[in-house]
PDB file of N, CA and C in Angstrom:
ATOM      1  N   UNK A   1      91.741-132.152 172.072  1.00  0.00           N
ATOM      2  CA  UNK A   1      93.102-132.655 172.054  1.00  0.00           C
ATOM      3  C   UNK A   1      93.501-132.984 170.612  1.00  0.00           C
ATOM      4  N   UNK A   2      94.331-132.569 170.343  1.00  0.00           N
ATOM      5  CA  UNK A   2      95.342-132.928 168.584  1.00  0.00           C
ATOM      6  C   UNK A   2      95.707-134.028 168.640  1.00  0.00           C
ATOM      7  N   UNK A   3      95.190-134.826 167.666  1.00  0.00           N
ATOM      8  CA  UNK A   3      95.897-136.232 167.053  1.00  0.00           C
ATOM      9  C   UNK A   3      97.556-136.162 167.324  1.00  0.00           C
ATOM     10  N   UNK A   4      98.156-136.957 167.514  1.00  0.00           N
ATOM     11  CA  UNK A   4      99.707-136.982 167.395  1.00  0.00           C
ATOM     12  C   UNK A   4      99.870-138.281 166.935  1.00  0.00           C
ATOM     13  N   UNK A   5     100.964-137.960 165.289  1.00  0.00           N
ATOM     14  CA  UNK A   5     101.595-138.996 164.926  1.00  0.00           C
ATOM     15  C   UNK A   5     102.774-139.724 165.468  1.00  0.00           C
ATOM     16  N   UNK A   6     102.800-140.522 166.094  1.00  0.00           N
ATOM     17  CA  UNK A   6     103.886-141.163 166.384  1.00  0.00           C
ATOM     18  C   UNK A   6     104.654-141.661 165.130  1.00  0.00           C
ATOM     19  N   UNK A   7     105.690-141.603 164.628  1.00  0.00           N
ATOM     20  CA  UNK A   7     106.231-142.165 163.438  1.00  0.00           C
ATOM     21  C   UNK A   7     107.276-143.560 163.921  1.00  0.00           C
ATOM     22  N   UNK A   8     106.678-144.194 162.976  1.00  0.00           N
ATOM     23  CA  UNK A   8     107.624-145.305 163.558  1.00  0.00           C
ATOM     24  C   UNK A   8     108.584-145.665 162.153  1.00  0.00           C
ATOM     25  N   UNK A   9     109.263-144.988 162.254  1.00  0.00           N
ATOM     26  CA  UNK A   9     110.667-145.173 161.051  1.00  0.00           C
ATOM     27  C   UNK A   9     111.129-146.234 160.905  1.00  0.00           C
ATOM     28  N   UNK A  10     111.378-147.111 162.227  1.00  0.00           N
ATOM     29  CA  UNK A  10     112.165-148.290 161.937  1.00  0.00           C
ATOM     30  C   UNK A  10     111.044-149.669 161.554  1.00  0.00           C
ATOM     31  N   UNK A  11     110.218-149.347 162.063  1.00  0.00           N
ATOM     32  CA  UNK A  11     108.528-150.577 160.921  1.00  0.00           C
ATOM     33  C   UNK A  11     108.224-150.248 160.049  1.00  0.00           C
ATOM     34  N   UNK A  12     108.850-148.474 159.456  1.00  0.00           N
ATOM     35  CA  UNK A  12     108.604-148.911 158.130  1.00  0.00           C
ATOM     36  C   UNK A  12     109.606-148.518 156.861  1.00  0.00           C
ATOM     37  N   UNK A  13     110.766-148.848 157.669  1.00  0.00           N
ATOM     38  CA  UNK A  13     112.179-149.158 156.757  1.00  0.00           C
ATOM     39  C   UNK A  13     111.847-150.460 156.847  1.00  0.00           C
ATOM     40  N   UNK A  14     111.723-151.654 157.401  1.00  0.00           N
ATOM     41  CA  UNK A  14     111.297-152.750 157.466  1.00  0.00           C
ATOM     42  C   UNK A  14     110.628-153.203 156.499  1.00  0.00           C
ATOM     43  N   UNK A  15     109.702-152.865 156.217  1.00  0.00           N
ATOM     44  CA  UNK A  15     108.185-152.683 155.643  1.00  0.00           C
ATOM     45  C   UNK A  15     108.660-152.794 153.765  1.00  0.00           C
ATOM     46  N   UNK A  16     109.666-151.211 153.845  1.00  0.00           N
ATOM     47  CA  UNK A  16     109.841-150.568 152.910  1.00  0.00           C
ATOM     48  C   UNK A  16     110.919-151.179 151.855  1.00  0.00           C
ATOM     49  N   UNK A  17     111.710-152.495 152.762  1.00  0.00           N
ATOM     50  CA  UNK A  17     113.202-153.138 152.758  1.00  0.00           C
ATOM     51  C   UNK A  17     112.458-154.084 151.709  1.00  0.00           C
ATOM     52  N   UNK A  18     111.176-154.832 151.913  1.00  0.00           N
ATOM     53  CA  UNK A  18     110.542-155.499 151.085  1.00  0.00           C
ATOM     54  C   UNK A  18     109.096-155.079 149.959  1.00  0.00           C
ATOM     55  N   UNK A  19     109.248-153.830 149.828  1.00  0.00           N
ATOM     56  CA  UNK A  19     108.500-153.422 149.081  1.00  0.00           C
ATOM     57  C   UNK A  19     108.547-154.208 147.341  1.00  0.00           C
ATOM     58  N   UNK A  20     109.520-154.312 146.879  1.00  0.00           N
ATOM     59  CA  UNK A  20     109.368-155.078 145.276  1.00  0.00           C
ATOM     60  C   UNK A  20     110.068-156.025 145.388  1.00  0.00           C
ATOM     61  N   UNK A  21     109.344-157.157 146.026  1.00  0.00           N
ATOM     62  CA  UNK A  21     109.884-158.460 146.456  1.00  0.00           C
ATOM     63  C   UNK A  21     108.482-159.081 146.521  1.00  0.00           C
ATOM     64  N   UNK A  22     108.856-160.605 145.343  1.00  0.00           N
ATOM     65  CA  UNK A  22     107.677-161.049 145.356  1.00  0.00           C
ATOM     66  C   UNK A  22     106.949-161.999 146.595  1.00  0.00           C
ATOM     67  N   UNK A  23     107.103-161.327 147.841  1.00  0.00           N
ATOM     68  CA  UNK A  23     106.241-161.858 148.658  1.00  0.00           C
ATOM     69  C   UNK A  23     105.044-161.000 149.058  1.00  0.00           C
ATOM     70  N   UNK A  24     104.344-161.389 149.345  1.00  0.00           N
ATOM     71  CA  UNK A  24     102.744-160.880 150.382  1.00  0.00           C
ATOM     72  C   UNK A  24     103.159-160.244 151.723  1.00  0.00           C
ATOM     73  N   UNK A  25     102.897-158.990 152.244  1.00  0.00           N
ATOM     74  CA  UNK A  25     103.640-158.276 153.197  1.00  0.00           C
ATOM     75  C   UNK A  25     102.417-158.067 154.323  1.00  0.00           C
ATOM     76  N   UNK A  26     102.203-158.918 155.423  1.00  0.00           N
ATOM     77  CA  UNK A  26     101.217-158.770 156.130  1.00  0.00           C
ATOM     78  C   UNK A  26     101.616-158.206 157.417  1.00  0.00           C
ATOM     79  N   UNK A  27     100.855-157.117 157.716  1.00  0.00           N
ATOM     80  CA  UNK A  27     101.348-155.717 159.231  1.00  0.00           C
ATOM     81  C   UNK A  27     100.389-156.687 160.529  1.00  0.00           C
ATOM     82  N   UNK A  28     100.765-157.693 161.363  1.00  0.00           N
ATOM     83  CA  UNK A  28      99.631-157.390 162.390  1.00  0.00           C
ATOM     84  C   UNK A  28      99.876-156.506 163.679  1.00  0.00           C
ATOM     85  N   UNK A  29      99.229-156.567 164.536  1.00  0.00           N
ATOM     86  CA  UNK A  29      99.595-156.106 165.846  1.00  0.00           C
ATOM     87  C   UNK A  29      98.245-155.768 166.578  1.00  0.00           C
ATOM     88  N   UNK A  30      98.289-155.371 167.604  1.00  0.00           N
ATOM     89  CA  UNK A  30      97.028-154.894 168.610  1.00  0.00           C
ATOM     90  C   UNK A  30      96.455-153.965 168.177  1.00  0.00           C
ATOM     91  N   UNK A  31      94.780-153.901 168.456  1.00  0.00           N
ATOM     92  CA  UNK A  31      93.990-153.123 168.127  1.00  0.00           C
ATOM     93  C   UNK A  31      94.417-151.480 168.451  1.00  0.00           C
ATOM     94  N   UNK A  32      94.457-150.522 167.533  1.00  0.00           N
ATOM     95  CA  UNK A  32      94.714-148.580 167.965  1.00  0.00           C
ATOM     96  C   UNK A  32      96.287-149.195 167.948  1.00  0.00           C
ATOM     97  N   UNK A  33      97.120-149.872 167.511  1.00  0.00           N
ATOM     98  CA  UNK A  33      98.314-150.104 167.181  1.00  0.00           C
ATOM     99  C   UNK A  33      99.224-149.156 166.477  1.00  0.00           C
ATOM    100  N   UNK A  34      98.360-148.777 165.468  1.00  0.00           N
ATOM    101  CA  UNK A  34      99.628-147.767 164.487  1.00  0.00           C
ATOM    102  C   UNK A  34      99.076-148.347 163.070  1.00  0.00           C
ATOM    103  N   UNK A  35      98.607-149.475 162.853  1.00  0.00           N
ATOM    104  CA  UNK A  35      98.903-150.375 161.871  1.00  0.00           C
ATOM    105  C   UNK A  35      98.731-149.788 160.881  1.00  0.00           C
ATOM    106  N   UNK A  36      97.020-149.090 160.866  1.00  0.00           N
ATOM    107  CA  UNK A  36      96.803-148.341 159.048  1.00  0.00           C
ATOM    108  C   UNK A  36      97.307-147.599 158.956  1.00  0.00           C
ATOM    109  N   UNK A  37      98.081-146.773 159.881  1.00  0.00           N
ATOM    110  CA  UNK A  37      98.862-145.384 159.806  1.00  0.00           C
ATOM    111  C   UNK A  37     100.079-145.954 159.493  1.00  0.00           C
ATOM    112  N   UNK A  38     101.120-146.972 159.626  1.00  0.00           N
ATOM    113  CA  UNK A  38     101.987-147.448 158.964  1.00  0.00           C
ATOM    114  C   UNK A  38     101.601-147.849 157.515  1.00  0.00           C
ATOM    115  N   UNK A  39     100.824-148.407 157.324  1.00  0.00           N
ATOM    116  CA  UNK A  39     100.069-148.651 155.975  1.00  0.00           C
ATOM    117  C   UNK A  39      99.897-147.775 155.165  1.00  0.00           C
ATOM    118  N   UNK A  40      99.029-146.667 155.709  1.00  0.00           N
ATOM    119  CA  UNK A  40      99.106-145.238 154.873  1.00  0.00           C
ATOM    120  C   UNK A  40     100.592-144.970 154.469  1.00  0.00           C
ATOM    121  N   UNK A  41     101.284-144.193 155.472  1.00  0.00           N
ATOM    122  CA  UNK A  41     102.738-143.988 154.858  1.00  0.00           C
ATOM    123  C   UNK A  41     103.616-145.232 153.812  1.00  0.00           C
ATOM    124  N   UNK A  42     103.231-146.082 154.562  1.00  0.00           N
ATOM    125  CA  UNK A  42     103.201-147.151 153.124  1.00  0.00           C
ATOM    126  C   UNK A  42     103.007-146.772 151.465  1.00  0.00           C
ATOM    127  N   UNK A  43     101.537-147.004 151.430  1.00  0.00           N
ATOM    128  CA  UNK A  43     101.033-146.398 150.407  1.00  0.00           C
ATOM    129  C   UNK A  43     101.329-145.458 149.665  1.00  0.00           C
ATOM    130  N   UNK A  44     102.029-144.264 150.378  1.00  0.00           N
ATOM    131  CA  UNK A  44     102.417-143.096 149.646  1.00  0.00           C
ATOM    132  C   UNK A  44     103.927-143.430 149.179  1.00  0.00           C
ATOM    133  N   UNK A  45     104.207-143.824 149.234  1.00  0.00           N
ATOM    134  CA  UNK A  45     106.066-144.506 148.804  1.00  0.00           C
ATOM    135  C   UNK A  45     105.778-144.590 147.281  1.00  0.00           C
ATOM    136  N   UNK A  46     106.899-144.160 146.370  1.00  0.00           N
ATOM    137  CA  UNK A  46     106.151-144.443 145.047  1.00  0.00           C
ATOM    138  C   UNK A  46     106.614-146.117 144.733  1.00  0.00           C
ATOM    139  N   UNK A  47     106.553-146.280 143.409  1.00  0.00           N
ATOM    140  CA  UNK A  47     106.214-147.811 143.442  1.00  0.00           C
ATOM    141  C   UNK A  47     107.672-147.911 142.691  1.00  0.00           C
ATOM    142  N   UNK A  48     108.321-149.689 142.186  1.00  0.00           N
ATOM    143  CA  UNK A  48     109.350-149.451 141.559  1.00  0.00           C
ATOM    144  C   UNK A  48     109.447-148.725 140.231  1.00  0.00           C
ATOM    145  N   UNK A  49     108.729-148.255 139.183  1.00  0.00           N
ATOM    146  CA  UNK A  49     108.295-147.544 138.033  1.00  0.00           C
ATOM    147  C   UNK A  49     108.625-146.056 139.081  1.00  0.00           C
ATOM    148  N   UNK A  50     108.983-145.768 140.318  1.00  0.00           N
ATOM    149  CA  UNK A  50     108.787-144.145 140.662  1.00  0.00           C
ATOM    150  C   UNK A  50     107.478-143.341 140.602  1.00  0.00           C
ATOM    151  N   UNK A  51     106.570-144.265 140.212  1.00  0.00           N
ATOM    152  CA  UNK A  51     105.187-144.007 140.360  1.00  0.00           C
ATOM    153  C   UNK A  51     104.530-144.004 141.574  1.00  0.00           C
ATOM    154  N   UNK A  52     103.504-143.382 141.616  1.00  0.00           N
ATOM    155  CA  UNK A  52     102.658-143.070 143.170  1.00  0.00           C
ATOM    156  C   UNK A  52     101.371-144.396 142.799  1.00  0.00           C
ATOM    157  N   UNK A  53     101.227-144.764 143.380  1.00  0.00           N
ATOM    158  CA  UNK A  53      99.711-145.365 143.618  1.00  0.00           C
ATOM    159  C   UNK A  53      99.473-145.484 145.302  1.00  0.00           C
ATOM    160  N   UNK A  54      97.837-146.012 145.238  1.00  0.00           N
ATOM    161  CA  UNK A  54      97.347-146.102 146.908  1.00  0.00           C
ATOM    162  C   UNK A  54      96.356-147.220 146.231  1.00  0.00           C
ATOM    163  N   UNK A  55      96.515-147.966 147.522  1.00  0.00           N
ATOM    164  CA  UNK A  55      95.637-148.637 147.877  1.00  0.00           C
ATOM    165  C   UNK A  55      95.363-148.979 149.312  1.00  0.00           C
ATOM    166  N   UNK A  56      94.407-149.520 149.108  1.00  0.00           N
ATOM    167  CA  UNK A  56      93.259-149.713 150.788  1.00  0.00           C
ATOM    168  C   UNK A  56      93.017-151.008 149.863  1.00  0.00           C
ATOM    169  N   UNK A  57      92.843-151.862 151.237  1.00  0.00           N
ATOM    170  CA  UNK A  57      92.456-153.463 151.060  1.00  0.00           C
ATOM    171  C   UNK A  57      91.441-153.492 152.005  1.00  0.00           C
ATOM    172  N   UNK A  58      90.629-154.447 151.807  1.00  0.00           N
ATOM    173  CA  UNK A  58      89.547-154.816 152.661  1.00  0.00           C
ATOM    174  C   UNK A  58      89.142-156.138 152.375  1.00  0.00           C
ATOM    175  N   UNK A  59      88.778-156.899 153.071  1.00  0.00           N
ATOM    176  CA  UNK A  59      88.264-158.109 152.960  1.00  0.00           C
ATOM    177  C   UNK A  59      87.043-157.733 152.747  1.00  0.00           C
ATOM    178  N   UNK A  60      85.780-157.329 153.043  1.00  0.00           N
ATOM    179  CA  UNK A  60      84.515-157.057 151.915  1.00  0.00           C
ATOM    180  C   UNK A  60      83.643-156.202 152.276  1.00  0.00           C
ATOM    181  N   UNK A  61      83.541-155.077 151.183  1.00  0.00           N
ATOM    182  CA  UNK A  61      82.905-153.716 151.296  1.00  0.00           C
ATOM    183  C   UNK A  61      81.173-153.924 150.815  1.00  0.00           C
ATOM    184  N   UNK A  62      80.818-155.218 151.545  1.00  0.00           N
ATOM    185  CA  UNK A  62      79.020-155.272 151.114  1.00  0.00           C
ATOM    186  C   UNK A  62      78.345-154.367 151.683  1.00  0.00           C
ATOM    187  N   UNK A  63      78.216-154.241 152.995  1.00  0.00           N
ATOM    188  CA  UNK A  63      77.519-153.453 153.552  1.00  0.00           C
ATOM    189  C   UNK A  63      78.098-151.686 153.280  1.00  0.00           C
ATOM    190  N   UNK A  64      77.096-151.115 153.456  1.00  0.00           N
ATOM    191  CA  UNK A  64      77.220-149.658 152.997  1.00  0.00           C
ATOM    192  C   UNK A  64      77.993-148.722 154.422  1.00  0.00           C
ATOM    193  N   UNK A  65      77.901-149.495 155.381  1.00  0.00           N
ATOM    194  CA  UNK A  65      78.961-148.774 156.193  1.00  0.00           C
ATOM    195  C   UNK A  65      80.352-148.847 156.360  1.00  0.00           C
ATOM    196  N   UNK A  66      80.917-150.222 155.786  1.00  0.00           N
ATOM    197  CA  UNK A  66      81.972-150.817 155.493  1.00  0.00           C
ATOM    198  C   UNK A  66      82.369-150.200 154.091  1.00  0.00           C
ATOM    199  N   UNK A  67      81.712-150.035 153.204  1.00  0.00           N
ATOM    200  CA  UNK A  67      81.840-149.320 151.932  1.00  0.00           C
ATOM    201  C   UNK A  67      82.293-147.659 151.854  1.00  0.00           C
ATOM    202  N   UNK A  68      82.036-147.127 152.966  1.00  0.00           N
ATOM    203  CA  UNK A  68      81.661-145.448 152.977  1.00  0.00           C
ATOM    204  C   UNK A  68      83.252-145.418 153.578  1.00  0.00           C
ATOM    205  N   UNK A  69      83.112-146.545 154.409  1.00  0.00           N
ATOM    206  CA  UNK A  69      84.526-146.609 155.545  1.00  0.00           C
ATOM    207  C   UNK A  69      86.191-146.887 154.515  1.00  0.00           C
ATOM    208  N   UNK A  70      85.748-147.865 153.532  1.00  0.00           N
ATOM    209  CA  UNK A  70      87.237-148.218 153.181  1.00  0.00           C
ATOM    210  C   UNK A  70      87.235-147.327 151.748  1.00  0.00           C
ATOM    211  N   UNK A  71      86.046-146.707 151.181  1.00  0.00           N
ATOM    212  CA  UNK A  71      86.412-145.035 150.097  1.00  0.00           C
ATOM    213  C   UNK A  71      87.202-144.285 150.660  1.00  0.00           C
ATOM    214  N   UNK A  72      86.298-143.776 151.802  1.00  0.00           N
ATOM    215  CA  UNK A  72      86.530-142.533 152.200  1.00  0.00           C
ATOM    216  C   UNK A  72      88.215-142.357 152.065  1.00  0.00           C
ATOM    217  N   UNK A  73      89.160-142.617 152.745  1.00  0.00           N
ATOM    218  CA  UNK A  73      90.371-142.787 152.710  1.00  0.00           C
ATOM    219  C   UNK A  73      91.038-141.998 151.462  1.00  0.00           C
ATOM    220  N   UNK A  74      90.453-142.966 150.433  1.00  0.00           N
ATOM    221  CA  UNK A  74      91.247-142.370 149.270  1.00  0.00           C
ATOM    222  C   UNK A  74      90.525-141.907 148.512  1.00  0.00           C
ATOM    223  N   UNK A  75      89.471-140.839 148.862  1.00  0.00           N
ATOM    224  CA  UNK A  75      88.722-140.087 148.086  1.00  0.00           C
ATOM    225  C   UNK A  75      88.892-138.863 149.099  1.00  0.00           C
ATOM    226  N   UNK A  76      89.516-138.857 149.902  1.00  0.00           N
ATOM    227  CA  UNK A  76      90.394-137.808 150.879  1.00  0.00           C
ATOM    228  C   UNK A  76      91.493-137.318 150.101  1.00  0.00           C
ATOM    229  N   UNK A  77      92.675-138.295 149.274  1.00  0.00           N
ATOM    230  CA  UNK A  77      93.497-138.193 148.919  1.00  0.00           C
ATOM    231  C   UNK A  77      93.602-136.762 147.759  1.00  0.00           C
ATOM    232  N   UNK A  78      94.102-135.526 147.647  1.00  0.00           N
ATOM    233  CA  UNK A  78      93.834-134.808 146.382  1.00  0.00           C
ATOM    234  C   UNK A  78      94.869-134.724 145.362  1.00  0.00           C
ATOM    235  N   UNK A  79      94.894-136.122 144.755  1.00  0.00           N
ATOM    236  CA  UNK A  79      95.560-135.954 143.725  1.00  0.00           C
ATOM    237  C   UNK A  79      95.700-136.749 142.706  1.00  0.00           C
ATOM    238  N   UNK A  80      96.156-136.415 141.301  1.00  0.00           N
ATOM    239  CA  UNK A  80      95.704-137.644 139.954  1.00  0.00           C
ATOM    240  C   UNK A  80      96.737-139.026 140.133  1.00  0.00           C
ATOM    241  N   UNK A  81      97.012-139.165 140.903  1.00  0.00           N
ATOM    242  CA  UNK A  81      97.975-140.830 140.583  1.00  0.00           C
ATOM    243  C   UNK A  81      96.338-141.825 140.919  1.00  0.00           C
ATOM    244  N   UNK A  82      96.770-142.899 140.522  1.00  0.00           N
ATOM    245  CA  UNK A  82      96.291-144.036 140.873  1.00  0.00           C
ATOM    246  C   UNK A  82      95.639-144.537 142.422  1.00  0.00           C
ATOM    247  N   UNK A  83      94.211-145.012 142.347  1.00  0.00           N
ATOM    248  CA  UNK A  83      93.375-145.038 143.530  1.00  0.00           C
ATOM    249  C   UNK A  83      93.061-146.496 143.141  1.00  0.00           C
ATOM    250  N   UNK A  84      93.369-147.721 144.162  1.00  0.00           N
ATOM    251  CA  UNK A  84      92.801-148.825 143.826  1.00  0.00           C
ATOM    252  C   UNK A  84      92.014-148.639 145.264  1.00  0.00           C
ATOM    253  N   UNK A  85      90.700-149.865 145.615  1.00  0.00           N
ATOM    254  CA  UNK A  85      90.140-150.203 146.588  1.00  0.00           C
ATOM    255  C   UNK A  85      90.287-152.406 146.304  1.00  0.00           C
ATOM    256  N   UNK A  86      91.124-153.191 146.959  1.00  0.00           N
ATOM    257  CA  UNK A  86      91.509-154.046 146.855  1.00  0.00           C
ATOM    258  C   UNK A  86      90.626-155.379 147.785  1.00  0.00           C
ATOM    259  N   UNK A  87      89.873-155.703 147.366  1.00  0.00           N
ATOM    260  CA  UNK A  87      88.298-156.581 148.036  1.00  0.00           C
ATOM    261  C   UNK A  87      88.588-158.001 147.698  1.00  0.00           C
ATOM    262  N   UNK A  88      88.144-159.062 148.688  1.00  0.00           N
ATOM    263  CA  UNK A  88      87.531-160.441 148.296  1.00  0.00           C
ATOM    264  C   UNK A  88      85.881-160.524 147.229  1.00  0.00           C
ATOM    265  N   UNK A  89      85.484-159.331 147.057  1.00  0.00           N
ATOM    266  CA  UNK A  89      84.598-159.581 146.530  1.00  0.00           C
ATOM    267  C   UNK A  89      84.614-159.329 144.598  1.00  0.00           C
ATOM    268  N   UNK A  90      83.511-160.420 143.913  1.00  0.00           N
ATOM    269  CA  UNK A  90      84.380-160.367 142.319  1.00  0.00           C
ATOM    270  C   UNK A  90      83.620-159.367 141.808  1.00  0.00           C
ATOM    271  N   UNK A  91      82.605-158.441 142.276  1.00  0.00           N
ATOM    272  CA  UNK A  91      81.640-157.609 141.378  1.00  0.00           C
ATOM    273  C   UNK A  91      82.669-156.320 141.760  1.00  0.00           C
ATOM    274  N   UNK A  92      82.910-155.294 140.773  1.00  0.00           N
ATOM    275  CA  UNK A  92      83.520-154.219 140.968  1.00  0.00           C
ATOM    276  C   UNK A  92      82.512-152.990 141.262  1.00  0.00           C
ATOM    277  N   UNK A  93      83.198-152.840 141.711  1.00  0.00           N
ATOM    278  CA  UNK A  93      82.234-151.298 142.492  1.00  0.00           C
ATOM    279  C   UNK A  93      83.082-149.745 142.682  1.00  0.00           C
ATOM    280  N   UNK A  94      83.997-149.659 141.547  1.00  0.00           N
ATOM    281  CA  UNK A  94      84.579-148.474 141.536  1.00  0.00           C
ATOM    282  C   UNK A  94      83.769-147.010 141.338  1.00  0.00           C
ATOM    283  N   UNK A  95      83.890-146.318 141.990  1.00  0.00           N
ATOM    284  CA  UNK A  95      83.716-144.599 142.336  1.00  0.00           C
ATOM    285  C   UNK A  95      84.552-143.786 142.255  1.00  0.00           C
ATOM    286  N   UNK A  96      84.129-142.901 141.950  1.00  0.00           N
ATOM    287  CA  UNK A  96      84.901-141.134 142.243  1.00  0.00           C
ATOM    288  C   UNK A  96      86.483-141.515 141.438  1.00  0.00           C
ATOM    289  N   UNK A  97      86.540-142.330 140.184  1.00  0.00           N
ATOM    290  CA  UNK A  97      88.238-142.428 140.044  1.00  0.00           C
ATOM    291  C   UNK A  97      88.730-143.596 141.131  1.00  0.00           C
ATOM    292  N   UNK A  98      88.085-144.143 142.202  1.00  0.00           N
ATOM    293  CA  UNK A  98      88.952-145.189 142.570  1.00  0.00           C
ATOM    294  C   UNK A  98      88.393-146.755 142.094  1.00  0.00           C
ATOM    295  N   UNK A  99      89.454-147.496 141.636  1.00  0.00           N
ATOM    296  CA  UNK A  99      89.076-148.592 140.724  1.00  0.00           C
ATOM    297  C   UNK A  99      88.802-149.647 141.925  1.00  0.00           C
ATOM    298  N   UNK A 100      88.095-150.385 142.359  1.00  0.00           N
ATOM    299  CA  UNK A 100      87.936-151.290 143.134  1.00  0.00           C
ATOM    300  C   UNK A 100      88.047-152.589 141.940  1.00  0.00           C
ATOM    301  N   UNK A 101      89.060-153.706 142.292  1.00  0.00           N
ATOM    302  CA  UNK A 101      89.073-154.727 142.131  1.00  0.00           C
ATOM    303  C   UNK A 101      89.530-156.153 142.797  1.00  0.00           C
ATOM    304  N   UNK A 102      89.015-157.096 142.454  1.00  0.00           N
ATOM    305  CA  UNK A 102      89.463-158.262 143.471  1.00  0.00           C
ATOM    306  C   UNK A 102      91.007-158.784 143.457  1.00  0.00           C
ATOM    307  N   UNK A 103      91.066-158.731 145.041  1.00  0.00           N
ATOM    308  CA  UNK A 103      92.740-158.803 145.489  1.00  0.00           C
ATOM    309  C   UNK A 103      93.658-159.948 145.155  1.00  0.00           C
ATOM    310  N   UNK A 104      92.364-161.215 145.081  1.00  0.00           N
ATOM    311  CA  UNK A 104      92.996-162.244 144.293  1.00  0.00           C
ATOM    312  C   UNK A 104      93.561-161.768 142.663  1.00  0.00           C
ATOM    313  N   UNK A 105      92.561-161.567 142.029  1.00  0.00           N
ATOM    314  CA  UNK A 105      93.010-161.442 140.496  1.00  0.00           C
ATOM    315  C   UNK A 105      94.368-160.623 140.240  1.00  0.00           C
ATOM    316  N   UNK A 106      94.257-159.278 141.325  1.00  0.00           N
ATOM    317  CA  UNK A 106      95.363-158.798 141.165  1.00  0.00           C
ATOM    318  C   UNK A 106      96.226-158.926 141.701  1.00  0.00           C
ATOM    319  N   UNK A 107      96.323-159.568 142.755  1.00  0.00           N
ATOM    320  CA  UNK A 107      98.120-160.475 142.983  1.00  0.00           C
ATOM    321  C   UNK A 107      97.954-161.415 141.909  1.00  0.00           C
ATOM    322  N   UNK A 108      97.441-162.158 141.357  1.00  0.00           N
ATOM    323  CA  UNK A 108      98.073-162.953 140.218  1.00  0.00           C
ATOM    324  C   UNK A 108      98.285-162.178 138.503  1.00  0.00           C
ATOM    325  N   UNK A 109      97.641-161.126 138.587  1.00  0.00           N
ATOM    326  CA  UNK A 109      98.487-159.897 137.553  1.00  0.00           C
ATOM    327  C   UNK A 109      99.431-159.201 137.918  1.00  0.00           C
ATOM    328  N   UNK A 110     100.102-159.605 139.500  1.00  0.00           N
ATOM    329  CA  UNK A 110     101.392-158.969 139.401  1.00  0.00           C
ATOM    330  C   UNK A 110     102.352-159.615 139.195  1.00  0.00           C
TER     331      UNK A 110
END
């Protein structure tokens, strides 16, 4: 059976309404929800500069299955813009071109 995207346009004109606004933009909802797939299309929106970046957040990539899980994503991605991986944890652990750094430090460098 083929994956089917459901697109949900109007969560993420929503979404998109507060993109360069200095608040913290948190998606919840029920588990197989939509959520990272709203997130993804998220991500690909360019930024206010008209620039592309991605990021994936995770609360903490220690273990090596949790690690393989929140790369993979954007080491899928094929192309040169900007790859962050966005962690509670302070040791950096960037790969393959994607910069992993802590999510605190960088909301307070934005």
């Amino acid at each position: 059976m083929k994956n089917k995207l459901i697109e949900r346009k109007e969560y993420l004109d929503k979404l998109l309404s507060y993109r360069d606004k200095d608040i913290i933009k948190v998606v919840t909802g029920l588990r197989r929800s939509g959520k990272s797939t709203l997130l993804e299309l998220f991500r690909s929106v360019k930024n206010g500069n008209g620039e592309i970046e991605y990021y994936q957040v995770s609360w903490e990539i220690s273990s090596t299955e949790t690690k393989e899980r929140e790369f993979m994503p954007l080491e899928t991605v094929n192309d040169n813009y900007p790859k962050f991986l966005l962690s509670t944890e302070s040791f950096p652990q960037s790969r393959a071109g994607i910069i992993h750094k802590n999510v605190f430090e960088w909301l307070l460098d934005k």
